[in-house]
C-alpha atoms as a PDB file:
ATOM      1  CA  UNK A   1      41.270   9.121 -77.502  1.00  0.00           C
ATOM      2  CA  UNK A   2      43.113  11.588 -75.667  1.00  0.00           C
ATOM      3  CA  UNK A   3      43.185  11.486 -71.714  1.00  0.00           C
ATOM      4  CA  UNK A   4      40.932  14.451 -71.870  1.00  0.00           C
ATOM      5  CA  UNK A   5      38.373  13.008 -73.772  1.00  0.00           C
ATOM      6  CA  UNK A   6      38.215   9.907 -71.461  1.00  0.00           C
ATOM      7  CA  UNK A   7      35.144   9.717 -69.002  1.00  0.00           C
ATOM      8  CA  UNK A   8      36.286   9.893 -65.729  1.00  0.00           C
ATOM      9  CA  UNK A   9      35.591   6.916 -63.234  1.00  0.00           C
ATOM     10  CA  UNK A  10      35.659   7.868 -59.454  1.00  0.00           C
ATOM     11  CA  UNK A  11      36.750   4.616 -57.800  1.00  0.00           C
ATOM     12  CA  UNK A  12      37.281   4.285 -53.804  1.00  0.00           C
ATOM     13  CA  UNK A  13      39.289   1.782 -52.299  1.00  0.00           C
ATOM     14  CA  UNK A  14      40.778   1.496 -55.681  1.00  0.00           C
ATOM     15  CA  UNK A  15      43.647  -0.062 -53.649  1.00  0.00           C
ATOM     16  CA  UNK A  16      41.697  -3.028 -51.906  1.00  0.00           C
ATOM     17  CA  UNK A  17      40.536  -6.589 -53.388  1.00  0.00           C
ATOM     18  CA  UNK A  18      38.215  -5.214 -55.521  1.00  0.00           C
ATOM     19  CA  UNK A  19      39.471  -2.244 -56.562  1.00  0.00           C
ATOM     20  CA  UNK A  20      42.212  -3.863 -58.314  1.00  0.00           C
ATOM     21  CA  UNK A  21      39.936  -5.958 -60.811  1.00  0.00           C
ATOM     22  CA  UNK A  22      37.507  -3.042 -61.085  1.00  0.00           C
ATOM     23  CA  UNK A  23      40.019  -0.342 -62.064  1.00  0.00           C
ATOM     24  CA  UNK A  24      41.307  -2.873 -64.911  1.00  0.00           C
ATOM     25  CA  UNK A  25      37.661  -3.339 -66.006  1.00  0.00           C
ATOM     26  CA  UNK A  26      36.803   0.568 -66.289  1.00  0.00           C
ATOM     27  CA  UNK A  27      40.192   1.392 -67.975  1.00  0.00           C
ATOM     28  CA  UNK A  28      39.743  -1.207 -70.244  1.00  0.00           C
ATOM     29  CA  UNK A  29      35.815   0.023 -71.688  1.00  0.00           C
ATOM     30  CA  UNK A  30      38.129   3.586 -71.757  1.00  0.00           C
ATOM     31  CA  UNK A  31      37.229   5.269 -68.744  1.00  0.00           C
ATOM     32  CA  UNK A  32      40.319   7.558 -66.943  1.00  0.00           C
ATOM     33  CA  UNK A  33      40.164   6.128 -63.540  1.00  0.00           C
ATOM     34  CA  UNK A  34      40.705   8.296 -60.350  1.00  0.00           C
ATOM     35  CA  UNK A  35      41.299   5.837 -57.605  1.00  0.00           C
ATOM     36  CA  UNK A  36      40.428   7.139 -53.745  1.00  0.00           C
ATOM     37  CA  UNK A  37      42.864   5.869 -50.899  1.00  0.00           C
ATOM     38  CA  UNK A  38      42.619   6.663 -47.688  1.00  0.00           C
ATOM     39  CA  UNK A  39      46.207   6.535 -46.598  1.00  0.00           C
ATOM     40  CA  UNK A  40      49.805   7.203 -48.111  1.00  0.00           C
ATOM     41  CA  UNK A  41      50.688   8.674 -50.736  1.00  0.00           C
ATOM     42  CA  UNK A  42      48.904   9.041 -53.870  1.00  0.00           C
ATOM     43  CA  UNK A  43      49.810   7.699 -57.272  1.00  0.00           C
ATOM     44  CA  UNK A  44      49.287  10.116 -60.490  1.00  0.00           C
ATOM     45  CA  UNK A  45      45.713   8.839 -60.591  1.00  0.00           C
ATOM     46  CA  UNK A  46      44.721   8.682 -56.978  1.00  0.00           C
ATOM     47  CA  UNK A  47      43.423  11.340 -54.540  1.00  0.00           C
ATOM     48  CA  UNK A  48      44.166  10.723 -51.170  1.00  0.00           C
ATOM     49  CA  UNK A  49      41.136  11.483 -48.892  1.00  0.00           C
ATOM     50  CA  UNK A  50      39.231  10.022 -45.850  1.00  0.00           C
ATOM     51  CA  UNK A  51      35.864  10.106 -46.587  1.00  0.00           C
ATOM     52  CA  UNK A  52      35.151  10.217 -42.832  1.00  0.00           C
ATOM     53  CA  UNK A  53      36.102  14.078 -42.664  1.00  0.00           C
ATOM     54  CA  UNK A  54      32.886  15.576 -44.607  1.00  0.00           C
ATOM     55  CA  UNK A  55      34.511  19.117 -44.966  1.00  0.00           C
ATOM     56  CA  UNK A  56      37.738  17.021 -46.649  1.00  0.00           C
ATOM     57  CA  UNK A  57      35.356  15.355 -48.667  1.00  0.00           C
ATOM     58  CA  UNK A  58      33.085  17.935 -50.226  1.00  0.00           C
ATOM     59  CA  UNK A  59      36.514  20.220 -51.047  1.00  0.00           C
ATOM     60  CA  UNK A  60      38.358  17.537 -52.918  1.00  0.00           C
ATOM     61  CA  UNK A  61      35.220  15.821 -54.508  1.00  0.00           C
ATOM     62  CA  UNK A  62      33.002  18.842 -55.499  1.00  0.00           C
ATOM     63  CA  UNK A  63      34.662  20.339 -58.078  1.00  0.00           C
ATOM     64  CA  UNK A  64      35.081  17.044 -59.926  1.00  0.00           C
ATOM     65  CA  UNK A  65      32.753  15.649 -62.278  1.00  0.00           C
ATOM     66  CA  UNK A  66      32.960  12.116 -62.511  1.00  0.00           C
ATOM     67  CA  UNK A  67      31.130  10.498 -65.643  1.00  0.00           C
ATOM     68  CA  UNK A  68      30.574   7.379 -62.863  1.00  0.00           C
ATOM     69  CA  UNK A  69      31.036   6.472 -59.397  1.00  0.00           C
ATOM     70  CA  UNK A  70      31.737   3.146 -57.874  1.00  0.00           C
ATOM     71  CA  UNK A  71      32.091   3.361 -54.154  1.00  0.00           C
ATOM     72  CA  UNK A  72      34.085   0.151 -52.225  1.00  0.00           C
ATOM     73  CA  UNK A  73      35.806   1.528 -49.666  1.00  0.00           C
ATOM     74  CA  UNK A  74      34.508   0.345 -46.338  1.00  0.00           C
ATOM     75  CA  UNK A  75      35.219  -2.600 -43.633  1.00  0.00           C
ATOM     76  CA  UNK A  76      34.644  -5.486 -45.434  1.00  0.00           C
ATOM     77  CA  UNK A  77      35.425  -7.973 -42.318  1.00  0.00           C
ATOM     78  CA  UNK A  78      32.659  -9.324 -40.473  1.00  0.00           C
ATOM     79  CA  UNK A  79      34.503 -10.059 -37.570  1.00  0.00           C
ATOM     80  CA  UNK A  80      35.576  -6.180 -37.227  1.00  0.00           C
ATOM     81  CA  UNK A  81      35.604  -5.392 -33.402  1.00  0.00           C
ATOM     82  CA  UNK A  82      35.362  -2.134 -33.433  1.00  0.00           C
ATOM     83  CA  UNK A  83      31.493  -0.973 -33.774  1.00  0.00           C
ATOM     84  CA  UNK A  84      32.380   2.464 -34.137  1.00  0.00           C
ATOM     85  CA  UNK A  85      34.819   2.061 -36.853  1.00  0.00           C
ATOM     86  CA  UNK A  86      32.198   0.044 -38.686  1.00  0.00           C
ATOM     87  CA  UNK A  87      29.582   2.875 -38.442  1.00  0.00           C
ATOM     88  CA  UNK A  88      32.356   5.712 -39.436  1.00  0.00           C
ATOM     89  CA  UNK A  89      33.533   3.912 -42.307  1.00  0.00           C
ATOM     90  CA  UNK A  90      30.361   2.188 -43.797  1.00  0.00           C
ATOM     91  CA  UNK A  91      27.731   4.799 -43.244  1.00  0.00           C
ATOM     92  CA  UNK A  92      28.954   7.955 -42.063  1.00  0.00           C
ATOM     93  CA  UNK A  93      32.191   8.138 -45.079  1.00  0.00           C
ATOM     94  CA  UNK A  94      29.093   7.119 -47.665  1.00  0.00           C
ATOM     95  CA  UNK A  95      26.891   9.614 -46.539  1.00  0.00           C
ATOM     96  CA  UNK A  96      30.056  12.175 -47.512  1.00  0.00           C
ATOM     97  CA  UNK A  97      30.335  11.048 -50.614  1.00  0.00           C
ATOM     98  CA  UNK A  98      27.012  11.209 -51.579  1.00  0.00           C
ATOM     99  CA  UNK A  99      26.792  14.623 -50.400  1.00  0.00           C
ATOM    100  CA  UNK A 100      29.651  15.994 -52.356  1.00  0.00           C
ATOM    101  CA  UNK A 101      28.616  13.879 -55.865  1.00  0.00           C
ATOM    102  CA  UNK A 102      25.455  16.083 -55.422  1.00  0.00           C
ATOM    103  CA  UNK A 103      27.048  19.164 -55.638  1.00  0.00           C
ATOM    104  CA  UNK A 104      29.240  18.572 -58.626  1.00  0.00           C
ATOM    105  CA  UNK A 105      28.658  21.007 -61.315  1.00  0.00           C
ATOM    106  CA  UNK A 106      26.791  18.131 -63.252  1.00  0.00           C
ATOM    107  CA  UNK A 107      25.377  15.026 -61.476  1.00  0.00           C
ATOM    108  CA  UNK A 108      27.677  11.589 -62.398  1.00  0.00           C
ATOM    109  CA  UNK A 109      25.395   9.406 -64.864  1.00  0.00           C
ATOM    110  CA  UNK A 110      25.652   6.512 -62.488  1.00  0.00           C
ATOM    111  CA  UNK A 111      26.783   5.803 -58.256  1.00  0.00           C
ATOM    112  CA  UNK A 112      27.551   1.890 -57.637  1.00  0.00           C
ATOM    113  CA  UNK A 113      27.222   1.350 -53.428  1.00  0.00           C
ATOM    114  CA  UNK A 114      28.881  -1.916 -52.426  1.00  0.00           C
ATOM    115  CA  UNK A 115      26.668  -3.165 -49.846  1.00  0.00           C
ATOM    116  CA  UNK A 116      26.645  -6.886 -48.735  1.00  0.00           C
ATOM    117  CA  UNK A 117      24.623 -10.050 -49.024  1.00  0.00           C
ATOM    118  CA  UNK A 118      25.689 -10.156 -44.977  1.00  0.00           C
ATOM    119  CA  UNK A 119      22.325  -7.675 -44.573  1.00  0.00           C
ATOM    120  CA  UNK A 120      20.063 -10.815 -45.087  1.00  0.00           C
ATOM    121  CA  UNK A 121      20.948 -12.416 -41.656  1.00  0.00           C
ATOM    122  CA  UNK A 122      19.535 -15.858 -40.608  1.00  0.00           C
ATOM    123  CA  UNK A 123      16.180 -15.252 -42.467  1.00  0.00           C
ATOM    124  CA  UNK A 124      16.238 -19.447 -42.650  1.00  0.00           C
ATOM    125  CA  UNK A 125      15.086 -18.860 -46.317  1.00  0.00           C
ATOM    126  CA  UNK A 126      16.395 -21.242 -49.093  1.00  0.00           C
ATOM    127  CA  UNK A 127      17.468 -19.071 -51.372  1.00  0.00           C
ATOM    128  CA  UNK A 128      17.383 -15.013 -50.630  1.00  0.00           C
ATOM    129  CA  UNK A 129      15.926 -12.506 -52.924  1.00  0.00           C
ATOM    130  CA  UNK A 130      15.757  -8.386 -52.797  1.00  0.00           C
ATOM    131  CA  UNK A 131      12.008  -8.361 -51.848  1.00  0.00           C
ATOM    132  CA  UNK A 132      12.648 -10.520 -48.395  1.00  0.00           C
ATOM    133  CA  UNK A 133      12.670  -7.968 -44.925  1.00  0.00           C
ATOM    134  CA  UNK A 134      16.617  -7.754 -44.276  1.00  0.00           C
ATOM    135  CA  UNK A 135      17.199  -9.025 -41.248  1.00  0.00           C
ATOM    136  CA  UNK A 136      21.182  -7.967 -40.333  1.00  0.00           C
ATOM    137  CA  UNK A 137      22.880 -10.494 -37.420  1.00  0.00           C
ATOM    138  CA  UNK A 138      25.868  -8.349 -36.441  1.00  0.00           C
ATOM    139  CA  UNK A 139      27.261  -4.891 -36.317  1.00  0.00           C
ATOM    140  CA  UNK A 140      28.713  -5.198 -39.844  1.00  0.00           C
ATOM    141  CA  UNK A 141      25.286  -5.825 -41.651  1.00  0.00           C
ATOM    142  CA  UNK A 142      23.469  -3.298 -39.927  1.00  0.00           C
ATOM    143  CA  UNK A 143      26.521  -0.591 -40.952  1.00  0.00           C
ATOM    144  CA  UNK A 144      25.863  -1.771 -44.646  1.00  0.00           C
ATOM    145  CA  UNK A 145      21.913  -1.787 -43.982  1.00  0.00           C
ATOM    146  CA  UNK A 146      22.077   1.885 -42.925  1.00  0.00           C
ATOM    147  CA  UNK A 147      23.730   3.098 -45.252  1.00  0.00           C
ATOM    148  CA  UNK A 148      21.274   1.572 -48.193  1.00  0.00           C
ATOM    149  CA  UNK A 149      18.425   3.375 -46.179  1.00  0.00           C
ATOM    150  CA  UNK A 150      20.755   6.272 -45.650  1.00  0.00           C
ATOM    151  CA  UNK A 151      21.661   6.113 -49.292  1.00  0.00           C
ATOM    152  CA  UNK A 152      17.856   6.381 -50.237  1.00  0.00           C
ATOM    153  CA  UNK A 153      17.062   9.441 -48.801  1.00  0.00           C
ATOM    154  CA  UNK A 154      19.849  10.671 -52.087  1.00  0.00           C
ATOM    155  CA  UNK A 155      18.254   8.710 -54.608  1.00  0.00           C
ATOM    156  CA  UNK A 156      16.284  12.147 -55.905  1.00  0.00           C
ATOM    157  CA  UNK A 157      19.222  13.737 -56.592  1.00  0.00           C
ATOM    158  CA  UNK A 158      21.485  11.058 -57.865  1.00  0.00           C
ATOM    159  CA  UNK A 159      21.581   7.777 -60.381  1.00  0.00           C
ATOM    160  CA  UNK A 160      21.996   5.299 -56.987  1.00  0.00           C
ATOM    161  CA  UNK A 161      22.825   1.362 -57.820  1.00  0.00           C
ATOM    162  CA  UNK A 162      23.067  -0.610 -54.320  1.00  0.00           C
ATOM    163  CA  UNK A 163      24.513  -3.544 -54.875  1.00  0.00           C
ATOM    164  CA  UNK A 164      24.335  -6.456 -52.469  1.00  0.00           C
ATOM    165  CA  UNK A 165      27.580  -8.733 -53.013  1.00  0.00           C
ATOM    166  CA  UNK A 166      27.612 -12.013 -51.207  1.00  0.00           C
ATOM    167  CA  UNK A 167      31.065 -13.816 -51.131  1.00  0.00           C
ATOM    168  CA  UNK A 168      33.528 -14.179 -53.673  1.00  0.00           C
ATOM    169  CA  UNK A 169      37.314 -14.264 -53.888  1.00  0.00           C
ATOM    170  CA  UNK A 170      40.486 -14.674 -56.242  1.00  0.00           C
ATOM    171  CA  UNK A 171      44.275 -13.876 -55.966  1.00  0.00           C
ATOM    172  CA  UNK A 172      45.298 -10.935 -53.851  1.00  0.00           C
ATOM    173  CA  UNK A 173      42.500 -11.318 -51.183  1.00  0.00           C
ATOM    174  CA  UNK A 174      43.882 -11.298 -47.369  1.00  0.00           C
ATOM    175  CA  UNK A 175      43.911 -14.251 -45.433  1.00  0.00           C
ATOM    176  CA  UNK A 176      41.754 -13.158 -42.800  1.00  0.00           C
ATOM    177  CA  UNK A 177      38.815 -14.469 -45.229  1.00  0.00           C
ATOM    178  CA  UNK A 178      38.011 -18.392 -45.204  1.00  0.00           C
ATOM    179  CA  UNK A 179      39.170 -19.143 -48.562  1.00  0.00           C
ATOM    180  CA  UNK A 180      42.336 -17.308 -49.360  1.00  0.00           C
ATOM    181  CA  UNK A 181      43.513 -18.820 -45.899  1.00  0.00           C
ATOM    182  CA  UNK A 182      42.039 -22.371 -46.977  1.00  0.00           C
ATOM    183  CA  UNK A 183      44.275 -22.001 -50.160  1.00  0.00           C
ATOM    184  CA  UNK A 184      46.804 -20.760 -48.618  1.00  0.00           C
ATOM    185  CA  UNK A 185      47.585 -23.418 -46.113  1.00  0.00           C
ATOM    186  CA  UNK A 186      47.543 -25.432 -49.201  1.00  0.00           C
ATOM    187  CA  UNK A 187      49.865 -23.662 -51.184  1.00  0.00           C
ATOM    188  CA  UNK A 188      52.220 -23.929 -47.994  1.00  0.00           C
ATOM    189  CA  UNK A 189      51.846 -27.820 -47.472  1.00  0.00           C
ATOM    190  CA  UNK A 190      50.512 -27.425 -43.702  1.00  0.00           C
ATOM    191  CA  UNK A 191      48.782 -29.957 -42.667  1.00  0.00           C
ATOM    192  CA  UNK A 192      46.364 -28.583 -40.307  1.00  0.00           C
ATOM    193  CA  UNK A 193      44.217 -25.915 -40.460  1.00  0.00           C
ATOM    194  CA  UNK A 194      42.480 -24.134 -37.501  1.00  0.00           C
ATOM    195  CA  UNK A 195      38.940 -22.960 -38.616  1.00  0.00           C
ATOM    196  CA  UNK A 196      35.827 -21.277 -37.040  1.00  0.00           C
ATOM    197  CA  UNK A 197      32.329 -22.525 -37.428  1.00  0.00           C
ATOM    198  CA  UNK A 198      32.971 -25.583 -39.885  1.00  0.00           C
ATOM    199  CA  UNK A 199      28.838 -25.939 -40.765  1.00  0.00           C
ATOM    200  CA  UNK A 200      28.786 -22.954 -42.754  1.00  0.00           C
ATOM    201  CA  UNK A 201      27.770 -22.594 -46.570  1.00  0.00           C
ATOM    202  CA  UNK A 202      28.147 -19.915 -48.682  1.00  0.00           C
ATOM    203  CA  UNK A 203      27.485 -18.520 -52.431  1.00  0.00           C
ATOM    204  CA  UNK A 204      30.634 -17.742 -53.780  1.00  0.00           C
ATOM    205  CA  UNK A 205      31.053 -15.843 -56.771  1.00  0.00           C
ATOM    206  CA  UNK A 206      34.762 -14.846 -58.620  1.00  0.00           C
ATOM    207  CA  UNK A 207      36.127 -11.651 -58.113  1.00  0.00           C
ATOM    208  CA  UNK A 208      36.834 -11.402 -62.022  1.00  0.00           C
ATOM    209  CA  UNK A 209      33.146 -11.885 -62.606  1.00  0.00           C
ATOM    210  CA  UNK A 210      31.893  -9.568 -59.332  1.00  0.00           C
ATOM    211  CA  UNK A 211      33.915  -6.444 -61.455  1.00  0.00           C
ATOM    212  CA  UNK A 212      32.616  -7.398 -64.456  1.00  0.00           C
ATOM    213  CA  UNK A 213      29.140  -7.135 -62.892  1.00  0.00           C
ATOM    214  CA  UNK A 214      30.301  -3.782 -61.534  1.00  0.00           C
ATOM    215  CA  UNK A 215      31.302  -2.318 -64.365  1.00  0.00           C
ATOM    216  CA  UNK A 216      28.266  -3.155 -66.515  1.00  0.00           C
ATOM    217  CA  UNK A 217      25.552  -1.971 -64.057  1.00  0.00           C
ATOM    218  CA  UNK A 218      27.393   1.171 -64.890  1.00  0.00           C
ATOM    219  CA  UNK A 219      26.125   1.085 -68.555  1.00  0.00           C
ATOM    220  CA  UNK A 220      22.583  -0.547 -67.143  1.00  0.00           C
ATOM    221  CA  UNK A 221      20.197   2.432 -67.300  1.00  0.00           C
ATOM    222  CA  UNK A 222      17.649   0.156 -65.541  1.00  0.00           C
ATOM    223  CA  UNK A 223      19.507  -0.560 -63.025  1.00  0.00           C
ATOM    224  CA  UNK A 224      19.449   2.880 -61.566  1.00  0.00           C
ATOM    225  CA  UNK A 225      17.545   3.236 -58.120  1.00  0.00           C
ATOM    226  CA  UNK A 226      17.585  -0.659 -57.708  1.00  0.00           C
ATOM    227  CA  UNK A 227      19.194  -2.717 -54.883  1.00  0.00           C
ATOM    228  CA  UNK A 228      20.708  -6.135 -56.550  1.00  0.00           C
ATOM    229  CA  UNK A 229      22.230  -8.997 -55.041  1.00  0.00           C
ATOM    230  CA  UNK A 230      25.387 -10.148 -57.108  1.00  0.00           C
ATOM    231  CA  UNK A 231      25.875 -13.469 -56.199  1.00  0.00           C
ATOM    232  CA  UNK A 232      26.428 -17.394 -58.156  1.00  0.00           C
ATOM    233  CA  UNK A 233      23.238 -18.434 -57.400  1.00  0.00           C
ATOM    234  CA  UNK A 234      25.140 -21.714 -55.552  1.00  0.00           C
ATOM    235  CA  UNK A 235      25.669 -23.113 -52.539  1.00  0.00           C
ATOM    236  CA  UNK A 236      28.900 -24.136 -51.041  1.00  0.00           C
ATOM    237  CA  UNK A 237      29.724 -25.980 -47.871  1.00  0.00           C
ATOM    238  CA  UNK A 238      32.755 -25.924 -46.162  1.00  0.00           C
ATOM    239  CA  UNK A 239      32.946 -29.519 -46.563  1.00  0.00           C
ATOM    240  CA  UNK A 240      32.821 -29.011 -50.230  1.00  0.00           C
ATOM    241  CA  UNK A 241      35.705 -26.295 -50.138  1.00  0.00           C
ATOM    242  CA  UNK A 242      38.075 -28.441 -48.684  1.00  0.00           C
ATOM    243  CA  UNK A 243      37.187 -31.228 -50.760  1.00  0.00           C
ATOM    244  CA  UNK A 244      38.074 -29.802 -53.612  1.00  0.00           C
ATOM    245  CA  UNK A 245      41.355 -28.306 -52.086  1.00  0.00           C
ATOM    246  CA  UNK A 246      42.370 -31.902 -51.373  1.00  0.00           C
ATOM    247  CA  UNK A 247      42.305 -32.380 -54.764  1.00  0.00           C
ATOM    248  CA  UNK A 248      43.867 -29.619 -56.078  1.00  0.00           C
ATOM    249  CA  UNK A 249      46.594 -29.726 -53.580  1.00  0.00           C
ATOM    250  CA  UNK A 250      46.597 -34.138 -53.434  1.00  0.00           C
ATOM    251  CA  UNK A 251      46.650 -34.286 -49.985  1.00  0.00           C
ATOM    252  CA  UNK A 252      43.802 -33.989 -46.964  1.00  0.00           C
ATOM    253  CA  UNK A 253      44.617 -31.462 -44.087  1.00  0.00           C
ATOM    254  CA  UNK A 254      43.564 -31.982 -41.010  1.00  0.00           C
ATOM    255  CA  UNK A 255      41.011 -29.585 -40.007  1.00  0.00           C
ATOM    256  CA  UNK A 256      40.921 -28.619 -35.901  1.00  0.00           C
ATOM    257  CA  UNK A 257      38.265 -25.885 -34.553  1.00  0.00           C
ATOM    258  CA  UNK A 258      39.736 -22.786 -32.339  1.00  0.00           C
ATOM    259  CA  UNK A 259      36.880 -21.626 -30.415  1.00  0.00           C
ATOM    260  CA  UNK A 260      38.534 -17.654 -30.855  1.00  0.00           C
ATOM    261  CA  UNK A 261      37.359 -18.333 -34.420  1.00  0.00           C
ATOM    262  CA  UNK A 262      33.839 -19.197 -33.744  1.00  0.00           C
ATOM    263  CA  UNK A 263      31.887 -16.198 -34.238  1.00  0.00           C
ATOM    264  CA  UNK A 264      28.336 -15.514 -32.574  1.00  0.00           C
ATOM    265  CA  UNK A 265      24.875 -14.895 -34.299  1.00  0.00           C
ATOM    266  CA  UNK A 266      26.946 -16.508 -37.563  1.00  0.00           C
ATOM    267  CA  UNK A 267      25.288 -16.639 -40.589  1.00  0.00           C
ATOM    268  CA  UNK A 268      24.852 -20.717 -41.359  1.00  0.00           C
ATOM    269  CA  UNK A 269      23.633 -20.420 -44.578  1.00  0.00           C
ATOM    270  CA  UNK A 270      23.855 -17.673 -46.981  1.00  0.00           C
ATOM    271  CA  UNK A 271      22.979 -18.183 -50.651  1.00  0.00           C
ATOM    272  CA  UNK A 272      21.085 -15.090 -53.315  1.00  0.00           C
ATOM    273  CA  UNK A 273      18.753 -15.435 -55.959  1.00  0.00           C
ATOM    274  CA  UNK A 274      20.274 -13.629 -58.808  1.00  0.00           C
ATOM    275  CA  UNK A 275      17.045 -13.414 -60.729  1.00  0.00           C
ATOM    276  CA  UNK A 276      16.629  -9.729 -60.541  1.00  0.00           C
ATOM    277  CA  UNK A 277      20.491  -8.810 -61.922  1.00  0.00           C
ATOM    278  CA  UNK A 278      19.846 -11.403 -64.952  1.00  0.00           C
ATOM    279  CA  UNK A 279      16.914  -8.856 -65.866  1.00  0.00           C
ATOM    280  CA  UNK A 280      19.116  -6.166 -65.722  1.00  0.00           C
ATOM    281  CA  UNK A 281      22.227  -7.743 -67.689  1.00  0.00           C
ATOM    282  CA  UNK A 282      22.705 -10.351 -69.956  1.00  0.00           C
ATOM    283  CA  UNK A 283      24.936 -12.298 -67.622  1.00  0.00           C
ATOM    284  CA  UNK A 284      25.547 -12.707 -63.698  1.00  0.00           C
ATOM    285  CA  UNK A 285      28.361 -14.547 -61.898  1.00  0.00           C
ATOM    286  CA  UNK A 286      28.596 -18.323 -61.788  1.00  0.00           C
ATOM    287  CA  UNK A 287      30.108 -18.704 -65.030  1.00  0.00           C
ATOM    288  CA  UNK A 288      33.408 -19.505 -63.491  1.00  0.00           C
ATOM    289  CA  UNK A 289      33.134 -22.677 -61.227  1.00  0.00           C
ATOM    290  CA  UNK A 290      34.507 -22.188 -57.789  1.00  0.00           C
ATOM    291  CA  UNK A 291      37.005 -25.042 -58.488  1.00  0.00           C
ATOM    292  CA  UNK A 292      38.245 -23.308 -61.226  1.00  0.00           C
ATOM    293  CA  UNK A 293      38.582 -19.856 -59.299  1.00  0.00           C
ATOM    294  CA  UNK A 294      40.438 -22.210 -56.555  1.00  0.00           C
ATOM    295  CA  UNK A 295      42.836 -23.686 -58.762  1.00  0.00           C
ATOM    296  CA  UNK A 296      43.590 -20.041 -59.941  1.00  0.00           C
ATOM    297  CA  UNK A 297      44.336 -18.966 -56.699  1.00  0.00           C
ATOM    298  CA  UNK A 298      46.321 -22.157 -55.939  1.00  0.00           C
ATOM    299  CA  UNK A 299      48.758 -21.251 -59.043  1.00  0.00           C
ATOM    300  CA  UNK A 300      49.092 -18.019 -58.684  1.00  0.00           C
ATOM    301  CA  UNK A 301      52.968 -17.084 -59.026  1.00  0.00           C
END
């Protein structure tokens, strides 16, 4: 197959976390993959392009004609201060996008929006399913909110998938999220760790498995003009975290709270049914235990 002949995937923030994984997963099911960045300079298969400037965005993006779409590039921190920023990026860049996939000489067969689990809030629920009234708890989750309802109003004119990740990490994520700096204190022998909220619990999924997902809801002609969380289905406290850090690593750390890392309105508890993405695919994340994605990220060269 020549280059030509390839599909082409339309990837933004091919550069980030997720990007990595994902780019690896279309290329390797024999898509060409254009990767979007929003700064420096661009590689042979990259555009550079801030989705932010609509007249930017319909020039470079309307004359392509991207077999799929998967669209990551946003502020993924919860914690961002900067409201505006949040709103830009999130809702107002998206809204670009979409704008400029509809007026590609022929429509792509399939748009992936990363959303967020975060959307859900404090509903107190056990477990948190699609069909429950979102209920967002900071400026973050009501960017991500928006831009599903925003993302909607596009649905007539193009194959929309909103997905709704909750966490999940692996090698190469920053530090400024809980577990990458949990394993990395570990991987540096400290001894004590300064943390946030410490009664938190979340449903972490693998990044491996999150681009797998990605990647097949592509192929997943019901899973057009659905919103799906992609999530373990499991719970995981803190607690639990370090304790299996301690032993991976063999040794406890001390953990001390910093009140500049305690975050108001956070989320306590934060776990998704993954009920409605089994009926779409054959498999879901949770395959890999979260030790086991731990210990990966522990090893890592």
């Amino acid at each position: 197959m020549t280059a030509r002949s390839e599909p082409l995937a339309l990837l933004t923030g091919a550069r980030g976390f997720t990007g990595r994984y994902l780019r690896a997963e279309l290329a390797q099911v024999g898509h060409r993959v254009l990767g979007v960045v929003q700064d420096g300079v661009a590689a042979a298969d990259e555009i550079t392009l801030d989705l932010r400037d609509r007249d930017a965005t319909l020039r470079a993006l309307a004359p392509l004609a991207p077999d799929v779409v998967v669209h990551l590039a946003g502020i993924a921190q919860v914690a961002h201060g900067d409201a505006a920023a949040l709103y830009q990026t999130n809702l107002i860049a998206t809204r670009n996008l979409l704008e400029a996939l509809a007026q590609c000489a022929a429509p792509p067969r399939a748009v992936l929006l990363a959303s967020s689990g975060n959307v859900y809030g404090n509903l107190g629920a056990e477990v948190l399913d699609e069909s429950m009234a979102a209920q967002p708890a900071n400026d973050y989750a009501v960017s991500k909110l928006a831009m599903e309802h925003m993302a909607r109003l596009w649905m007539p004119r193009l194959p929309i998938i909103i997905a709704r990740p909750f966490n999940y990490t692996g090698v190469g994520q920053s530090e400024d999220f809980l577990l990458p700096k949990i394993v990395g204190h570990f991987r540096r022998g400290a001894r004590v760790i300064e943390l946030g909220n410490t009664h938190v619990a979340r449903d972490f999924s693998d990044v491996r498995e999150v681009a797998r997902c990605y990647r097949a809801l592509l192929d997943a002609p019901s899973a057009i003009g659905q919103t799906l969380n992609v999530c373990s289905g499991t719970l995981a406290a803190l607690d639990e975290v370090l304790a299996l850090m301690r032993t991976i690593g063999g040794y406890a750390i001390e953990v001390r709270v910093n009140p500049a890392f305690v975050r108001g309105h956070e989320v306590a508890r934060l776990r998704g049914s993954n009920v409605r993405l089994r009926a779409v695919l054959d498999d879901a994340p949770g395959g890999i235990a979260l030790r086991d994605t731990l210990r990966w990220m522990y090893t890592a060269p």
